[in-house]
Protein backbone atom coordinates (compact mmCIF):
# COMPACT_ATOMS: atom_id res chain seq x y z
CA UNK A 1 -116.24 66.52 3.89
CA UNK A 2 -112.71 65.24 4.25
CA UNK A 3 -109.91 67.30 1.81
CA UNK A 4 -107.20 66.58 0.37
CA UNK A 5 -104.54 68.80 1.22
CA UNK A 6 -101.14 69.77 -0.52
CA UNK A 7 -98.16 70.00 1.39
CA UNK A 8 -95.39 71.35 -0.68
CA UNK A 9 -91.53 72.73 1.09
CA UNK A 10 -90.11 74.16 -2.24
CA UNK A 11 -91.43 76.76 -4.80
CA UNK A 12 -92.21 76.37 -8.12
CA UNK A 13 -89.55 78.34 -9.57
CA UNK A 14 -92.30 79.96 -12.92
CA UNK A 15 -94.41 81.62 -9.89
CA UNK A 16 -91.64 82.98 -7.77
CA UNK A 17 -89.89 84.12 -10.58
CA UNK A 18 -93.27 86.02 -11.78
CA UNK A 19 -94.72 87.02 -8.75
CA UNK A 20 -91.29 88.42 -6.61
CA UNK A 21 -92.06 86.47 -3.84
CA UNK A 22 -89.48 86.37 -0.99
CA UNK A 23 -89.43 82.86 -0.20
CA UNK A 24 -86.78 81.38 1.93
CA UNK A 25 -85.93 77.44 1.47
CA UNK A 26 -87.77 77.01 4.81
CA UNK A 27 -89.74 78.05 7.77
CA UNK A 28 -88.61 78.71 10.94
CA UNK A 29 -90.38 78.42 14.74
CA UNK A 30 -89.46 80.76 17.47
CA UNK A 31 -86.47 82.37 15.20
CA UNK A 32 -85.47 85.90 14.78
CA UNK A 33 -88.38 88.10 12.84
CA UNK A 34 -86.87 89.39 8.77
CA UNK A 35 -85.34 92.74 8.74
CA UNK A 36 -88.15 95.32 7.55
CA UNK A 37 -89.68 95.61 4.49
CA UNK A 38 -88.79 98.69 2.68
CA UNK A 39 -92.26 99.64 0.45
CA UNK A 40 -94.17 102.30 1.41
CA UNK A 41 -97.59 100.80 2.99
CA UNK A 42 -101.06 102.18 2.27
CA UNK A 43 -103.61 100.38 5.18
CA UNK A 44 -106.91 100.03 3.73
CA UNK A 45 -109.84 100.97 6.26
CA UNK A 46 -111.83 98.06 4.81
CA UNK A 47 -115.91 97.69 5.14
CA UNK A 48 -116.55 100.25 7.30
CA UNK A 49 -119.79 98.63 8.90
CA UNK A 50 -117.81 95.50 9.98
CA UNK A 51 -116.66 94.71 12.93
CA UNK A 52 -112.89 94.84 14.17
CA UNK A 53 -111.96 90.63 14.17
CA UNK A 54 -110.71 89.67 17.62
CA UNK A 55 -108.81 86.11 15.56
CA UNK A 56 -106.02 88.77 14.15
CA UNK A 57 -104.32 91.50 14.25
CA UNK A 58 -101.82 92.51 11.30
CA UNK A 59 -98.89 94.80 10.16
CA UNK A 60 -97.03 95.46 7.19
CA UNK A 61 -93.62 97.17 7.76
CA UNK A 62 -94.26 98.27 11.22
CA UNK A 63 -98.04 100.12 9.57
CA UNK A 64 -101.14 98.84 11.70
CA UNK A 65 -103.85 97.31 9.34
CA UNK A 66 -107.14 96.91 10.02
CA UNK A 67 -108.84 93.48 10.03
CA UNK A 68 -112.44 93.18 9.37
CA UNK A 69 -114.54 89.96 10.24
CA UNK A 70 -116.91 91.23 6.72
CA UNK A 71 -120.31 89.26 6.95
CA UNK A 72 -120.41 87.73 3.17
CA UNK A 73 -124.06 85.44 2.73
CA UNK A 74 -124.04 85.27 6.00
CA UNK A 75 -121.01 83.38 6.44
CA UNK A 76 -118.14 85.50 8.59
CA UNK A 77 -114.55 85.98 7.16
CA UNK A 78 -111.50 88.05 8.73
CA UNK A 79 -110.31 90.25 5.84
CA UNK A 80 -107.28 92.95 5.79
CA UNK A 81 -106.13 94.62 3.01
CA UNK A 82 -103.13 97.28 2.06
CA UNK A 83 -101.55 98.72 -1.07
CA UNK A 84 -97.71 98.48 -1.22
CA UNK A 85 -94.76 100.65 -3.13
CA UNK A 86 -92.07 99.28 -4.66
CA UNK A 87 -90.07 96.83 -2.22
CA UNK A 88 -90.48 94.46 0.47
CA UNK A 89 -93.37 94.33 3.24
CA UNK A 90 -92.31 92.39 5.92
CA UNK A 91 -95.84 91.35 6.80
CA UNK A 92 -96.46 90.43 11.15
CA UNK A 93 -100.06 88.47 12.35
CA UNK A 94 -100.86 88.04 15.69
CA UNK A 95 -103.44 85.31 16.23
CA UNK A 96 -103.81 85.89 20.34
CA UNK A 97 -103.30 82.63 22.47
CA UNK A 98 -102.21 80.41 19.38
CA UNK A 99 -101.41 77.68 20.33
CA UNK A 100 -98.02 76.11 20.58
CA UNK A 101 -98.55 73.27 18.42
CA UNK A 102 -100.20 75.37 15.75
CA UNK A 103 -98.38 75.86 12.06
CA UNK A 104 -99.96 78.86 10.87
CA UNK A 105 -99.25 78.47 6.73
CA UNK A 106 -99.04 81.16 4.06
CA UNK A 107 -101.19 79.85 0.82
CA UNK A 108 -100.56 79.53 -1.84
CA UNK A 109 -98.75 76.81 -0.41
CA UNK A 110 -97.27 76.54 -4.17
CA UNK A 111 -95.46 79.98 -3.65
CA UNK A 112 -93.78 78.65 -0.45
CA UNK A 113 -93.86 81.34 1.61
CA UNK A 114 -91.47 80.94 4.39
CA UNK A 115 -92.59 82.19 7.82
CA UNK A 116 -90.85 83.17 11.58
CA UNK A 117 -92.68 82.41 14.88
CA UNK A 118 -92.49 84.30 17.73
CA UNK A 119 -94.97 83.84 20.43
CA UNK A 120 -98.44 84.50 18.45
CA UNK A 121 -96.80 86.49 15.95
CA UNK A 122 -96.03 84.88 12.38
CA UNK A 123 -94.36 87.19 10.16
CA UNK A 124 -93.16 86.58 6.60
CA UNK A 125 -91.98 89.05 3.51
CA UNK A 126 -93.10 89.59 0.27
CA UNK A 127 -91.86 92.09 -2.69
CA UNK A 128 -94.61 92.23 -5.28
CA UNK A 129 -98.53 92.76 -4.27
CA UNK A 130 -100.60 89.07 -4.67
CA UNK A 131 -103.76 87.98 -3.02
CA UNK A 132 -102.68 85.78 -0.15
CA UNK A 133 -104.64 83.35 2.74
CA UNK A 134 -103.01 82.55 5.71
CA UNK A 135 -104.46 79.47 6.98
CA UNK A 136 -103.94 77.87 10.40
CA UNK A 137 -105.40 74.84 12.29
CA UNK A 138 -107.68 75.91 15.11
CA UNK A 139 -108.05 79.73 13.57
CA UNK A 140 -110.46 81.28 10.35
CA UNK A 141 -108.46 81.67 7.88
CA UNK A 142 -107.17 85.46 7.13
CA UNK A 143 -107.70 86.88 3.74
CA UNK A 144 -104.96 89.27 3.00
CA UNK A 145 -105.24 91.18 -0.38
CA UNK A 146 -102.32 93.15 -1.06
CA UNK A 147 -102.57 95.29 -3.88
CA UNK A 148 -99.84 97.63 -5.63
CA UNK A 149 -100.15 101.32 -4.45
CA UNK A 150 -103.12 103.59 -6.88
CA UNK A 151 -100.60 105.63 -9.22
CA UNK A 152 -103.87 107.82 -10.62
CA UNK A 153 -106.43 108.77 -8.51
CA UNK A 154 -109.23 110.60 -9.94
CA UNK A 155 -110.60 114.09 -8.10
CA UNK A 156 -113.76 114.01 -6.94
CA UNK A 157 -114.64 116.94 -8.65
CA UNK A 158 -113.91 116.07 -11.59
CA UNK A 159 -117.67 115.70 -13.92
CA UNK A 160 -116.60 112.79 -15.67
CA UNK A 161 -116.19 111.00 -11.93
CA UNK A 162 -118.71 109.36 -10.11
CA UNK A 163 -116.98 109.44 -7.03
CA UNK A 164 -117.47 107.54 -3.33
CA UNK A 165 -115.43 108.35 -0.40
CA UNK A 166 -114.90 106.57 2.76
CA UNK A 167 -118.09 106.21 4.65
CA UNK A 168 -121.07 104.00 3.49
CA UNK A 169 -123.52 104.99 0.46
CA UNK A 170 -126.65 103.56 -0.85
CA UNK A 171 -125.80 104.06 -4.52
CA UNK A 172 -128.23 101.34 -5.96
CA UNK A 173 -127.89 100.52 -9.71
CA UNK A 174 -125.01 102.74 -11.04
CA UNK A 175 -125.55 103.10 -14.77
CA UNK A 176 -122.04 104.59 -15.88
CA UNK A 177 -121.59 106.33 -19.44
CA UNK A 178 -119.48 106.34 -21.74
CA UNK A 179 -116.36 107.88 -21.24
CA UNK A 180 -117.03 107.86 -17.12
CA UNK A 181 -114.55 106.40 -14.31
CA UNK A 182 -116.86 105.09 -10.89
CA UNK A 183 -114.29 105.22 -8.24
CA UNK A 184 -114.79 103.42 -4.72
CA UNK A 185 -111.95 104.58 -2.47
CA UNK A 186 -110.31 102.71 0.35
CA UNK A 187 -112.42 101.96 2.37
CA UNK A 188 -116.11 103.08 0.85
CA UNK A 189 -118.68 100.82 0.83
CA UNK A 190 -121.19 100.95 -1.77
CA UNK A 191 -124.44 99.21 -1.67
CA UNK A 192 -125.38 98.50 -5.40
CA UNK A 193 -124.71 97.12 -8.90
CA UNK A 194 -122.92 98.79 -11.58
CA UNK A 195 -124.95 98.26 -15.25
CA UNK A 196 -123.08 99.32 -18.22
CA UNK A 197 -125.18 98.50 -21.35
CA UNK A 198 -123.78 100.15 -25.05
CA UNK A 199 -120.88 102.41 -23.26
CA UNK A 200 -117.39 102.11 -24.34
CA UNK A 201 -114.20 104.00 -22.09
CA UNK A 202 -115.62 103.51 -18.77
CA UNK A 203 -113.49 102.25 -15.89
CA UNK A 204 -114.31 100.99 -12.26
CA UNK A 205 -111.50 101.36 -10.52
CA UNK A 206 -110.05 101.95 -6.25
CA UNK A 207 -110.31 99.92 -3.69
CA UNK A 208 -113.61 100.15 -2.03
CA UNK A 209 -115.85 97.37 -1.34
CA UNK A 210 -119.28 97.04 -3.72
CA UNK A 211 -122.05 95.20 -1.92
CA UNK A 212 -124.52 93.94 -4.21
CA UNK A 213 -126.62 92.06 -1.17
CA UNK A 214 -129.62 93.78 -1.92
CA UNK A 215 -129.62 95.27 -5.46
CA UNK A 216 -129.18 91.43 -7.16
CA UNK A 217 -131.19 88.98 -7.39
CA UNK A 218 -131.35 85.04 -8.21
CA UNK A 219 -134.93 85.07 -9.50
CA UNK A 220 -134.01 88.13 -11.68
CA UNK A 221 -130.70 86.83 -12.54
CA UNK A 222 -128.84 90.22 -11.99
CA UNK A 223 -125.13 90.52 -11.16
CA UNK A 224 -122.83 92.83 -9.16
CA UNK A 225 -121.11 93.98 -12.16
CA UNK A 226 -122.46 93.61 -15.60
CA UNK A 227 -121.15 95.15 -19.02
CA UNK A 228 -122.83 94.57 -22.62
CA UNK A 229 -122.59 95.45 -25.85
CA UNK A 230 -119.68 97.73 -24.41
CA UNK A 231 -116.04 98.29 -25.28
CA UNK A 232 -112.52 99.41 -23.89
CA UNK A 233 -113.61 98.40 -19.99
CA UNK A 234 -111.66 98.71 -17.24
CA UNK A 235 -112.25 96.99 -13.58
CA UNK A 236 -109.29 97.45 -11.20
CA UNK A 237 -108.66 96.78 -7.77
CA UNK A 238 -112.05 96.90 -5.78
CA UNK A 239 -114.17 93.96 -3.74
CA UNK A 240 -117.43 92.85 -4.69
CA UNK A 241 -119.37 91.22 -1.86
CA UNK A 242 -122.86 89.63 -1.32
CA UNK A 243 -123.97 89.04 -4.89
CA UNK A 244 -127.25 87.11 -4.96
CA UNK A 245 -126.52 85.44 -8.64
CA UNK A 246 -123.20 85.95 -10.66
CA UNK A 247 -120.74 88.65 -9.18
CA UNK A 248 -119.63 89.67 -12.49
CA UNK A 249 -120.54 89.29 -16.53
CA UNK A 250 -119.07 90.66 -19.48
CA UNK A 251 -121.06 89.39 -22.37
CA UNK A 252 -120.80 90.77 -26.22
CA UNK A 253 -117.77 92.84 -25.35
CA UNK A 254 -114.60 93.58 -26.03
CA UNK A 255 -111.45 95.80 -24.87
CA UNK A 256 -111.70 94.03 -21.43
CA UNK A 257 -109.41 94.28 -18.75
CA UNK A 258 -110.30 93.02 -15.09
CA UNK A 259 -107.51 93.33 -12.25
CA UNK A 260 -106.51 92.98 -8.85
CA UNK A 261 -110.23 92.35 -7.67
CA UNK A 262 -111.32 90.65 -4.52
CA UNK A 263 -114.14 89.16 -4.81
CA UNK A 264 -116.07 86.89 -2.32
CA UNK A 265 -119.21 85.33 -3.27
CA UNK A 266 -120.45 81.84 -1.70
CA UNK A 267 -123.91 81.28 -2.65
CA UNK A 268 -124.95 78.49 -5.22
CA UNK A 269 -124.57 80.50 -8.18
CA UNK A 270 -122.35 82.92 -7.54
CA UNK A 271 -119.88 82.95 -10.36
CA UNK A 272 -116.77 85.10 -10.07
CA UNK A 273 -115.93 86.18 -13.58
CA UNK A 274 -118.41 85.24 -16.55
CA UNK A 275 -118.11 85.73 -20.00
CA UNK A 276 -120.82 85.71 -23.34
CA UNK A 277 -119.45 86.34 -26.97
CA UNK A 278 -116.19 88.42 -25.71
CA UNK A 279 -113.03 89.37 -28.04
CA UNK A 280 -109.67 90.26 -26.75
CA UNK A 281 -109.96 90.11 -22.50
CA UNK A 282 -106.92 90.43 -20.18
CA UNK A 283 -107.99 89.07 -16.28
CA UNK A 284 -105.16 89.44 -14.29
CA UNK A 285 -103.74 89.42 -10.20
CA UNK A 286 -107.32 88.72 -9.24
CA UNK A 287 -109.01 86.71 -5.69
CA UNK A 288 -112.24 84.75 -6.80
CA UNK A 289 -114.40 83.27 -3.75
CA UNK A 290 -116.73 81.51 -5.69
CA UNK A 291 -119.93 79.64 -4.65
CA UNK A 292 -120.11 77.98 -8.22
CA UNK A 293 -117.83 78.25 -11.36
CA UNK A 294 -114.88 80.91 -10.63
CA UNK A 295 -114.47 81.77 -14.18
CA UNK A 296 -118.02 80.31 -16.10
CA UNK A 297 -116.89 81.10 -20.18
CA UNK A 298 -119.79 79.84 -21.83
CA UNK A 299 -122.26 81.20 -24.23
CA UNK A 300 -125.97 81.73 -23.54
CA UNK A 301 -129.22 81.83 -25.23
CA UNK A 302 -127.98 82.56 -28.91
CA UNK A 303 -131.60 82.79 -29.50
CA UNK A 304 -131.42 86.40 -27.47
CA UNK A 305 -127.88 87.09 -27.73
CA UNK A 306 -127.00 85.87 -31.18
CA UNK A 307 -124.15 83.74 -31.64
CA UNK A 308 -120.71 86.48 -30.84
CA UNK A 309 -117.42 84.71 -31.25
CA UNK A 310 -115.43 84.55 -27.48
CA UNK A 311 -111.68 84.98 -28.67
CA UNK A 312 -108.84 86.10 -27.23
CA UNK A 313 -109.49 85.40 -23.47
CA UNK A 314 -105.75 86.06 -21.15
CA UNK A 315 -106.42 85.24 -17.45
CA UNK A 316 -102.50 84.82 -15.29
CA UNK A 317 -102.03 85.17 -11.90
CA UNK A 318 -105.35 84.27 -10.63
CA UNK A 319 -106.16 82.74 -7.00
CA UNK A 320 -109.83 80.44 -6.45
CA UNK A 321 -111.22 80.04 -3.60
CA UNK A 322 -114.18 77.79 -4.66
CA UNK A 323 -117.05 76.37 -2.68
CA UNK A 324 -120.85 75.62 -2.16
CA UNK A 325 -120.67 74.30 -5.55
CA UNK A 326 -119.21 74.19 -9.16
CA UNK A 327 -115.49 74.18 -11.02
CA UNK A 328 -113.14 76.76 -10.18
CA UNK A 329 -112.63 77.13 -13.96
CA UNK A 330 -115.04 76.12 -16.31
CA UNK A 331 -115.57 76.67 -20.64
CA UNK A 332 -119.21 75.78 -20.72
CA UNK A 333 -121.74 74.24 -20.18
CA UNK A 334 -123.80 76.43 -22.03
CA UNK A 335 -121.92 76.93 -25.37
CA UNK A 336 -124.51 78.46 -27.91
CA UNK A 337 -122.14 80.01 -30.62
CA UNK A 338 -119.44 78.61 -33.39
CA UNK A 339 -116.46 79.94 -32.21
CA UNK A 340 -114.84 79.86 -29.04
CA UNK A 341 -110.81 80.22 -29.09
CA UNK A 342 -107.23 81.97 -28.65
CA UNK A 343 -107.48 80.96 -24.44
CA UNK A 344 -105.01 80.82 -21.78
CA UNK A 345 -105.06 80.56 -18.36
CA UNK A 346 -101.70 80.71 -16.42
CA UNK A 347 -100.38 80.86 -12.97
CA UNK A 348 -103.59 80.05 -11.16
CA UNK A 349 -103.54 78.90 -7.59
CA UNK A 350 -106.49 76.83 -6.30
CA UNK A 351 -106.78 76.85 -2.27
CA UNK A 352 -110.17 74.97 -2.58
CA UNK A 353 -111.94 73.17 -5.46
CA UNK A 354 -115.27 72.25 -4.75
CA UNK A 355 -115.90 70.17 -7.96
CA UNK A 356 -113.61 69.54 -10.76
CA UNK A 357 -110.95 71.52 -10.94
CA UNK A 358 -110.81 72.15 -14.56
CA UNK A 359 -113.79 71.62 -16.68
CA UNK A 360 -114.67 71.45 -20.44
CA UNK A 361 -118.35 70.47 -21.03
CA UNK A 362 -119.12 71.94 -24.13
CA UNK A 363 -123.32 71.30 -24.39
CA UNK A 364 -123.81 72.80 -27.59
CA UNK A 365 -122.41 73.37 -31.04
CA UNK A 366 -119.54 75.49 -30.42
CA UNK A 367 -115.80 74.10 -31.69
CA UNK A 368 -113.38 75.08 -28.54
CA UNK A 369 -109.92 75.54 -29.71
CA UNK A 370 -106.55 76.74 -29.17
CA UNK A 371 -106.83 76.62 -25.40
CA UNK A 372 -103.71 76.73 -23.01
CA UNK A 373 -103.54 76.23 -19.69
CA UNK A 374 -99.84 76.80 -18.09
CA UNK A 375 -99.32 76.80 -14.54
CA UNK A 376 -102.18 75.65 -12.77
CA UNK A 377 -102.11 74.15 -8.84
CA UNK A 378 -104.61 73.07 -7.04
CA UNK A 379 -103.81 73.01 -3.41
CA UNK A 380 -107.12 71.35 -1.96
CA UNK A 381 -110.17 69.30 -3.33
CA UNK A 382 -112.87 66.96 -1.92
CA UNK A 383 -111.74 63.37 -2.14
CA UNK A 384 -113.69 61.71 -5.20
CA UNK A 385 -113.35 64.87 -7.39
CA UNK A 386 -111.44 64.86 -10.88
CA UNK A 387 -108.46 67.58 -11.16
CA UNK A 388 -109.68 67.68 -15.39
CA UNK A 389 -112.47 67.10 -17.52
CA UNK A 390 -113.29 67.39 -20.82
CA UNK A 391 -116.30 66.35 -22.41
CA UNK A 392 -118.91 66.97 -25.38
CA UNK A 393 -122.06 65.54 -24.58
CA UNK A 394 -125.62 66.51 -24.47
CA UNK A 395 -127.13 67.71 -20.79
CA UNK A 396 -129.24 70.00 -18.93
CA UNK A 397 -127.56 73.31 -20.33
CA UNK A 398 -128.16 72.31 -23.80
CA UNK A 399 -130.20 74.61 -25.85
CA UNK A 400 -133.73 74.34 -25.21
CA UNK A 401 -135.37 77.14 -27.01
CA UNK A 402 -135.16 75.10 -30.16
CA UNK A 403 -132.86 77.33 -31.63
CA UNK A 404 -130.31 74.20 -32.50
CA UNK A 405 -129.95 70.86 -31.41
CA UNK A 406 -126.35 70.41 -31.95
CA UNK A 407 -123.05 69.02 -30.58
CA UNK A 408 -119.50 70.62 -30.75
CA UNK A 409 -115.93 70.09 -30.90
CA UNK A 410 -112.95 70.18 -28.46
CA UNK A 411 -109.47 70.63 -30.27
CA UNK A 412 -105.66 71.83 -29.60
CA UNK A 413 -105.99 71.82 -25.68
CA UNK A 414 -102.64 72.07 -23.91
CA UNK A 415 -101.98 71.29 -20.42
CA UNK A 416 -98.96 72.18 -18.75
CA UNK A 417 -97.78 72.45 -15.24
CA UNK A 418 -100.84 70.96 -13.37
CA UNK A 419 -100.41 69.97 -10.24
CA UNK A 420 -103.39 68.04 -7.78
CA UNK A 421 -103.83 66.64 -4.81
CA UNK A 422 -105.96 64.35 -6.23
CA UNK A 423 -104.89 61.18 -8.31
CA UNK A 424 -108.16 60.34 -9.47
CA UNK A 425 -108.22 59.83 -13.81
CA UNK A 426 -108.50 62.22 -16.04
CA UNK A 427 -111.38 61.71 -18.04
CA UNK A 428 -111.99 62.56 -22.23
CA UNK A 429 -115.46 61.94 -23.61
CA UNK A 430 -116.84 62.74 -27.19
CA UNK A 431 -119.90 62.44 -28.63
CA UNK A 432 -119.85 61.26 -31.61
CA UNK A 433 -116.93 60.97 -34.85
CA UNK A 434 -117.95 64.36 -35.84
CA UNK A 435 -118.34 66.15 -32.45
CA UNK A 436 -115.48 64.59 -30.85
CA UNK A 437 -112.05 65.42 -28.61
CA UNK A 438 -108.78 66.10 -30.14
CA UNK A 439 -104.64 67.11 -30.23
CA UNK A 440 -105.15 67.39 -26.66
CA UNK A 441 -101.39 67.56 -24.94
CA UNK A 442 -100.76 67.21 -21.05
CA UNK A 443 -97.20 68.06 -20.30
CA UNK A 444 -95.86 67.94 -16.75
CA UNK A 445 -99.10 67.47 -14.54
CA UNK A 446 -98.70 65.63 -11.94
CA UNK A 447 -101.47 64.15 -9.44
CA UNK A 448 -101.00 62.99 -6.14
CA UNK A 449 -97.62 63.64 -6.15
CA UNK A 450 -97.38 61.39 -9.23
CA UNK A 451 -96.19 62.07 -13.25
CA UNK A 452 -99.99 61.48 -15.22
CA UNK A 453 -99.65 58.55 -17.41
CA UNK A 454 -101.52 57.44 -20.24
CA UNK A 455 -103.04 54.99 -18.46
CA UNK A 456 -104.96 57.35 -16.13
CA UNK A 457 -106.71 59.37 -19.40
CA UNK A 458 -109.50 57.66 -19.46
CA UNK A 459 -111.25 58.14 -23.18
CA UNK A 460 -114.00 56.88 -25.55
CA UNK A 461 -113.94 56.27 -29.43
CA UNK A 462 -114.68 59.64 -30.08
CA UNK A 463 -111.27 61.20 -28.67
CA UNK A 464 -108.19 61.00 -30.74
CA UNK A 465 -104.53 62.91 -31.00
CA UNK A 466 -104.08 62.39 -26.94
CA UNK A 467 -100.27 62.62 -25.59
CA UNK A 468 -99.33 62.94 -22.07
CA UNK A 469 -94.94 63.65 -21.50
């Protein structure tokens, strides 16, 4: 499928600003390598049942790190990873026998990473930890998740710590309680899913790889990490690999906080991070490798679940990497409650959209509100595919229980600082005068290189209170 692909020599001053990236005006071939980083590195062993890759090699401030080629559904990906101190890592990969004509690029292509050439060796420098790709023509791509250093390690002896060290372990479904830290240290790997039903103070935190492969399941619709009916969770700074159905679910919960995550999923299905009927949720500095939806905030079967407000939802600083199928973000489709509002969504960096890059399809009766999304660039997207939709409508995620047959509302959406590839319209559909679309405000998107203009929102009778500056 051919891709539109964004090509941008300048940064966009919000992320450098926020993220501390080191970003001269331009790269340069053959030059000089940076003067050395000065953070303290921490290499991460990675899965310790992969293979060394043979496609790179990689160092951070003169520290060797390992690069895996991890086996994720089967498909093969070269992964490094390493915690950092405060300063600079002056970051060198080695692709052997690159070629000459090759232009090995640091994504997100919207931070504008400047690089040095020398021989096979690319090097760049960063200050603050982010979740990076680097991409180059003729080479897999390298995943390279920095992370900032752990400050608080738990002991392993202490009773209130479930506990895996490097090495492999066959943990199968980890049912934490309340009060209990799971830790996966650099480079564990733990085969399982972690089930926290009723618990409230738990945290699942390191930077060890889970691989839920063969404790989830698409028939049973289980994921890799699932809380409910829980409060005051914590998930920092681990990989989840292998899920069979979504990778991750909070659902009638509140006190979330999801961080610095890798997480690399690309089965149909495979959602990165889900919500149901959650209050007050902070996802930040987080990789999502999504084979559908990479954040799916919907509302399910209110017939089961009852009808929980979702309010208060914060993701920033999030990077999609979304295939196979579905939106890297997406509110619905399923939307089986009254309330959904108080989002945002800022500083997000798309590398691949599989579908529409930002979705509303709202299926149900719920009025979505007060929505913000600030910062938001997608770097590359099949040709034909929208960069936003909104729509009420009725579909194949409507409720079918009989529960309620019911439309909602979409009001006080703002869109600012969208950038696409794509220049297709942006399309606004309601259903009906009383389940319609509107005060919906796009402020500096651009498309295909291009200001949006009125004339590309493309909207029924049902959509009202529209302005585009």
């Amino acid at each position: 499928m051919r891709l539109r692909t964004l090509t941008i020599a300048t940064a966009v001053a919000l992320s450098l600003t926020a993220l501390g990236v080191v970003a001269p005006a331009a790269a340069a071939t053959n030059a000089a390598g940076p003067t050395a980083g000065t953070a303290v590195i921490h290499a991460n062993p990675g899965n310790p049942t992969a293979p060394t890759a043979t496609a790179h090699t990689v160092s951070a401030n003169g520290t060797a790190v390992p690069v895996k080629a991890e086996s994720v559904s089967g498909t093969s990906h070269d992964v490094a990873m390493f915690a950092k101190g405060t300063g600079t890592a002056t970051v060198s990969v080695t692709m052997p026998g690159l070629a000459a004509s090759a232009a090995p690029v640091v994504t997100p292509r919207t931070l504008a990473i400047a690089t040095t050439r020398s021989g096979d060796t690319v090097t760049f420098t960063i200050r603050d930890a982010h979740p990076l790709v680097i991409e180059t023509p003729g080479v897999r791509a390298l995943f390279l998740f920095v992370t900032p250093e752990e400050t608080a390690v738990p002991s392993a002896t202490d009773p209130d710590v479930l506990y895996f060290g490097p090495g492999e372990h066959d943990a199968g479904v980890i049912r934490p309680v309340s009060g209990q830290t799971v830790y996966l240290a650099p480079g564990a790997l733990v085969h399982g899913r972690i089930d926290g039903d009723g618990v409230t103070g738990v945290q699942v935190l390191g930077r060890g790889i889970l691989d839920a492969g063969a404790d989830t399941s698409r028939t049973s619709k289980t994921m890799a990490i699932r809380f409910h009916d829980s409060s005051d969770i914590t998930v920092s700074g681990i990989g989840v690999r292998n899920a069979q159905w979504w990778q991750t679910l909070y659902i009638r919960s509140s006190g979330i906080h999801v961080s610095w995550m890798n997480l690399m999923g690309t089965l149909i299905n495979n959602d990165g991070i889900d919500t149901d009927g959650v209050q007050d949720m902070t996802v930040e500095h987080n990789f999502v490798m999504s084979g559908d939806d990479g954040f799916g905030w919907h509302a399910l079967d209110a017939a089961t679940n009852g009808e929980p407000e979702t309010r208060g939802l914060h993701a920033t600083d999030t990077t999609f990497w979304n295939v196979t199928g579905g939106n890297p973000v997406r509110f619905g489709s399923s939307m089986e409650t009254e309330v959904f509002t108080d989002i945002s969504i800022t500083q997000s960096y798309v590398l691949r959209a599989k579908e529409v890059a930002l979705k509303f399809d709202v299926q149900d009766w719920a009025t979505v509100s007060d929505v913000t999304v600030d910062g938001f660039h997608v770097e590359s997207q099949p040709v034909g595919k929208q960069a936003i939709v909104l729509q009420v409508l009725k579909g194949q995620y409507s409720n079918d229980t009989g529960y309620r047959d019911e439309r909602g509302r979409i009001t006080g959406i703002t869109i600012r600082d969208f950038t696409d590839v794509t220049a297709d319209p942006v399309t606004l559909s309601g259903w009906d005068t009383t389940h319609g679309i509107s005060d919906v405000a796009f402020e500096d998107v651009v498309l295909g290189g291009a200001p949006l203009t009125a004339a590309q929102v493309r909207t029924n009778q049902f959509v009202s209170g529209v302005t585009v500056s």
